[in-house]
N, C-alpha and C. Protein backbone atom coordinates (compact mmCIF):
# COMPACT_ATOMS: atom_id res chain seq x y z
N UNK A 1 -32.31 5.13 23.17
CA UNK A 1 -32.38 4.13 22.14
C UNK A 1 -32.03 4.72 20.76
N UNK A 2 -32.75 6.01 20.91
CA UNK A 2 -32.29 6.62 19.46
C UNK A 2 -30.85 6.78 19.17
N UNK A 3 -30.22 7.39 20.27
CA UNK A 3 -28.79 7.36 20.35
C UNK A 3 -27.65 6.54 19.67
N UNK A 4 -28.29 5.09 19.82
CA UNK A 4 -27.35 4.31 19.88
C UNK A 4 -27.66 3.85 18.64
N UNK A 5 -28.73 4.34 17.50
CA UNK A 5 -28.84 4.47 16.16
C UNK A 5 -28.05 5.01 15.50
N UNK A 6 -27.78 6.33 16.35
CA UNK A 6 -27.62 7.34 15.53
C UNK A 6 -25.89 7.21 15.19
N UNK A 7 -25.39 6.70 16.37
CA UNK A 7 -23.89 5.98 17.00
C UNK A 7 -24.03 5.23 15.55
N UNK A 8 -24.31 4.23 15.43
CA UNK A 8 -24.57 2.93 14.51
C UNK A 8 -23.69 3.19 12.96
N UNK A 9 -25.03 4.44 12.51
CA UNK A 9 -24.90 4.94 11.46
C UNK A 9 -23.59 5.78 11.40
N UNK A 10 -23.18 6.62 12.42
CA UNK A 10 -21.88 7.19 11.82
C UNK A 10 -20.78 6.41 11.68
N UNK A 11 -20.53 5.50 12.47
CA UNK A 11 -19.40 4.17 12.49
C UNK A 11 -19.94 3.38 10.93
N UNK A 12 -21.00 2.86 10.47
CA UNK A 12 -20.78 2.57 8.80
C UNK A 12 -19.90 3.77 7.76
N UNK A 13 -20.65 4.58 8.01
CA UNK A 13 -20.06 5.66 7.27
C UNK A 13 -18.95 5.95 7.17
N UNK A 14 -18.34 6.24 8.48
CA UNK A 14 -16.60 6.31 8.53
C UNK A 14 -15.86 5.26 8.44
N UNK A 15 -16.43 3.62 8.06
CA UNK A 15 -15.96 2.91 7.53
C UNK A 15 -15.45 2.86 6.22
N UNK A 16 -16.79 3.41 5.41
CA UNK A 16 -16.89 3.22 4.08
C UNK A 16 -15.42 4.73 3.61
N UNK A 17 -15.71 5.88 4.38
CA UNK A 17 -14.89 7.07 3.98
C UNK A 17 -13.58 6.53 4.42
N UNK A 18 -13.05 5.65 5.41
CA UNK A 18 -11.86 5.21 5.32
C UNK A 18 -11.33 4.02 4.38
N UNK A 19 -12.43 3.58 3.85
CA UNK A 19 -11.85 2.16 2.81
C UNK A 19 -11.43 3.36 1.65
N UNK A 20 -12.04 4.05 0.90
CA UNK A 20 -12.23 4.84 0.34
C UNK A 20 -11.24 5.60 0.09
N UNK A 21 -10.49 5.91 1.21
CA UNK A 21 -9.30 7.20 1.37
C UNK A 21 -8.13 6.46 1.22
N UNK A 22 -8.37 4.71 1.77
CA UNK A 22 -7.19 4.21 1.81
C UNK A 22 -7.17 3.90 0.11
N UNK A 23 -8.12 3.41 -0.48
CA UNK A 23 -7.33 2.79 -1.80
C UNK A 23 -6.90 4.04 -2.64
N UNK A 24 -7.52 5.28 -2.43
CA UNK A 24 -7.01 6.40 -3.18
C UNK A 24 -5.47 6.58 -2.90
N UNK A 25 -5.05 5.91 -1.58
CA UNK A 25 -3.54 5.98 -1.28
C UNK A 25 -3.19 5.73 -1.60
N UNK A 26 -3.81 4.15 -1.69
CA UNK A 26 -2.60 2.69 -2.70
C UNK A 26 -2.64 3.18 -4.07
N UNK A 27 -3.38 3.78 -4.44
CA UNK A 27 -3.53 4.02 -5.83
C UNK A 27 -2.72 5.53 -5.92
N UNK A 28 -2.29 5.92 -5.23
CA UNK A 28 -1.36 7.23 -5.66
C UNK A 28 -0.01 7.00 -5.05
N UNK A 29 0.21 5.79 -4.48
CA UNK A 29 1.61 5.56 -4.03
C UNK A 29 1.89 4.67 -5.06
N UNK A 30 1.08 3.11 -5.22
CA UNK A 30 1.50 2.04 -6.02
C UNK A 30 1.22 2.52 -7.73
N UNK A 31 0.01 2.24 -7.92
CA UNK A 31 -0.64 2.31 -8.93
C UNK A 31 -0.66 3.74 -10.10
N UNK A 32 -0.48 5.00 -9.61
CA UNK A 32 -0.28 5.81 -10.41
C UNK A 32 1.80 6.23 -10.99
N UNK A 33 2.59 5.62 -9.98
CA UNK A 33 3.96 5.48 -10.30
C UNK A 33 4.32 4.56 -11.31
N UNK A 34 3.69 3.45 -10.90
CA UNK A 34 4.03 2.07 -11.49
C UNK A 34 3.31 3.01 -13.68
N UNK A 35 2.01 3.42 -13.29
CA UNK A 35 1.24 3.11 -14.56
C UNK A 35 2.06 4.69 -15.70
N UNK A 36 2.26 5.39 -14.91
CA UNK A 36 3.35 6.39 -15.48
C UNK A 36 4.47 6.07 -16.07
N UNK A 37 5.01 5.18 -15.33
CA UNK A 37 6.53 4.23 -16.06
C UNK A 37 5.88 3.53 -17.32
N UNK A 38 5.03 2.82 -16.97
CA UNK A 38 4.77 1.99 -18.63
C UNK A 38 3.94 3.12 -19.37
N UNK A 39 3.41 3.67 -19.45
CA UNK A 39 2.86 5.12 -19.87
C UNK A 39 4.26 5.92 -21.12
N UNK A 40 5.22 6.37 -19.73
CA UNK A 40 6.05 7.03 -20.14
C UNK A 40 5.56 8.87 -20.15
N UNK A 41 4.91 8.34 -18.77
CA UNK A 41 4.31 9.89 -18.45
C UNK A 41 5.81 10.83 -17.68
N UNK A 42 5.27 12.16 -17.91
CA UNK A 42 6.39 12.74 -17.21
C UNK A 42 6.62 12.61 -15.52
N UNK A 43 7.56 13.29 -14.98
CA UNK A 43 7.61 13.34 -13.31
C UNK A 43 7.08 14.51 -12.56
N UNK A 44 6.71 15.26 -13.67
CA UNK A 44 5.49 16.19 -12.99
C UNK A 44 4.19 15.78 -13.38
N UNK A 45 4.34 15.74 -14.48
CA UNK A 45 2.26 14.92 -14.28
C UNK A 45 2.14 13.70 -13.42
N UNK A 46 3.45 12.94 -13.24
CA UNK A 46 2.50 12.17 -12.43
C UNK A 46 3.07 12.93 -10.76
N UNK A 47 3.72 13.28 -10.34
CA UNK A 47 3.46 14.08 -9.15
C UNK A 47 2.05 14.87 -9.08
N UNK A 48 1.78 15.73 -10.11
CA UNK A 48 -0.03 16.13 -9.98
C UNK A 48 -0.44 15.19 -9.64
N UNK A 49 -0.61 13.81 -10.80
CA UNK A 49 -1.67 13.14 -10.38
C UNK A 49 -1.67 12.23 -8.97
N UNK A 50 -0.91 12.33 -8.49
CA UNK A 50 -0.57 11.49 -6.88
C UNK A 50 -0.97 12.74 -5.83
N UNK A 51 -0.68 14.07 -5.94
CA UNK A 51 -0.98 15.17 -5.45
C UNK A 51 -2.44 15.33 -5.45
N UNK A 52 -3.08 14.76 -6.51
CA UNK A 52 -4.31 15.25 -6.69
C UNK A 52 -5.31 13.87 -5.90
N UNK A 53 -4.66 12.60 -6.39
CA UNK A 53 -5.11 11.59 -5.42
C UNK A 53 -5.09 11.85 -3.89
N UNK A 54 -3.98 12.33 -3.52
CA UNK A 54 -3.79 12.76 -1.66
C UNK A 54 -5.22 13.40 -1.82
N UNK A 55 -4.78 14.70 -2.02
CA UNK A 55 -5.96 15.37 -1.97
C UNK A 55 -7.60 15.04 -1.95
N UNK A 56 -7.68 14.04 -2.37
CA UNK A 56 -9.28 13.68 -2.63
C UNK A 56 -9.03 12.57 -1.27
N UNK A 57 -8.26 11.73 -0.90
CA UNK A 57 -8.16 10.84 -0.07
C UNK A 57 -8.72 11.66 1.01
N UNK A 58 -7.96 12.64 1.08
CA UNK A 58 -7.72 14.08 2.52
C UNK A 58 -8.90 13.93 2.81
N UNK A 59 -9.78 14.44 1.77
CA UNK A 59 -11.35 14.83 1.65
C UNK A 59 -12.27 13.75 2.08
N UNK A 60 -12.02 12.48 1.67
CA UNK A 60 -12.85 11.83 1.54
C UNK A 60 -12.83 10.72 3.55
N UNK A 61 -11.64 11.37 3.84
CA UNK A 61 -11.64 10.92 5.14
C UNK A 61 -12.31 11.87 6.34
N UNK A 62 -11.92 13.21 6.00
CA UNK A 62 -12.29 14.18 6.78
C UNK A 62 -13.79 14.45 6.78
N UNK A 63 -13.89 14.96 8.09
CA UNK A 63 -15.15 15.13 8.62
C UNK A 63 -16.06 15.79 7.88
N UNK A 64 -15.57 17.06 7.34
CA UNK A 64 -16.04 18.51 7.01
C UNK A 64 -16.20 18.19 5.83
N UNK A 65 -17.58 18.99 5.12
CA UNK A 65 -18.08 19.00 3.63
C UNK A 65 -17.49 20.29 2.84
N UNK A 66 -16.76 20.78 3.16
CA UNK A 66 -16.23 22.10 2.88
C UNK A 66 -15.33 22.14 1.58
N UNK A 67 -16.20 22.79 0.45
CA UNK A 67 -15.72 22.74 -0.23
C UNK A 67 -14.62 23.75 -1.13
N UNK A 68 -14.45 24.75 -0.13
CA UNK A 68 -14.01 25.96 -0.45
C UNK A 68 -12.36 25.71 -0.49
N UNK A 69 -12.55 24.50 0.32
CA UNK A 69 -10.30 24.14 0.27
C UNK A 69 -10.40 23.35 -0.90
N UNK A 70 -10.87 23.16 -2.16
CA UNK A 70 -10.67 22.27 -2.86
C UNK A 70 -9.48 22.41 -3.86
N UNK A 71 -9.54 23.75 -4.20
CA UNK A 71 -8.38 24.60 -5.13
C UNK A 71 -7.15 24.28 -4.32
């Protein structure tokens, strides 16, 4: 019985870490290109900042708390 608690709770969770990972996507595919153009940011800052969005998406989907790959 406990089991199927414990089941329960990780399926919310990896819901919430995949809603999570996805809008960091939309937001580093759509939303950080688009807001750079009216900005008039360069094509390397906003490559960081889409680079740096992946990156946290990566994280925020994956299993592991490991914070030593963050650099």
């Amino acid at each position: 019985m406990s089991q199927q608690l414990g089941h329960t709770r990780v399926k919310k969770n990896r819901n919430g870490s995949l809603f999570l990972g996805t809008g960091l996507v939309v937001a580093s595919m759509i939303l950080v290109p688009a807001l750079a153009g009216r900005l008039g940011l360069g094509a390397s800052l906003t490559g960081a900042l889409r680079i740096a969005l992946m990156k946290a998406s990566s994280r925020a989907v994956s299993d592991t708390t490991d914070v030593s790959k963050a650099a």
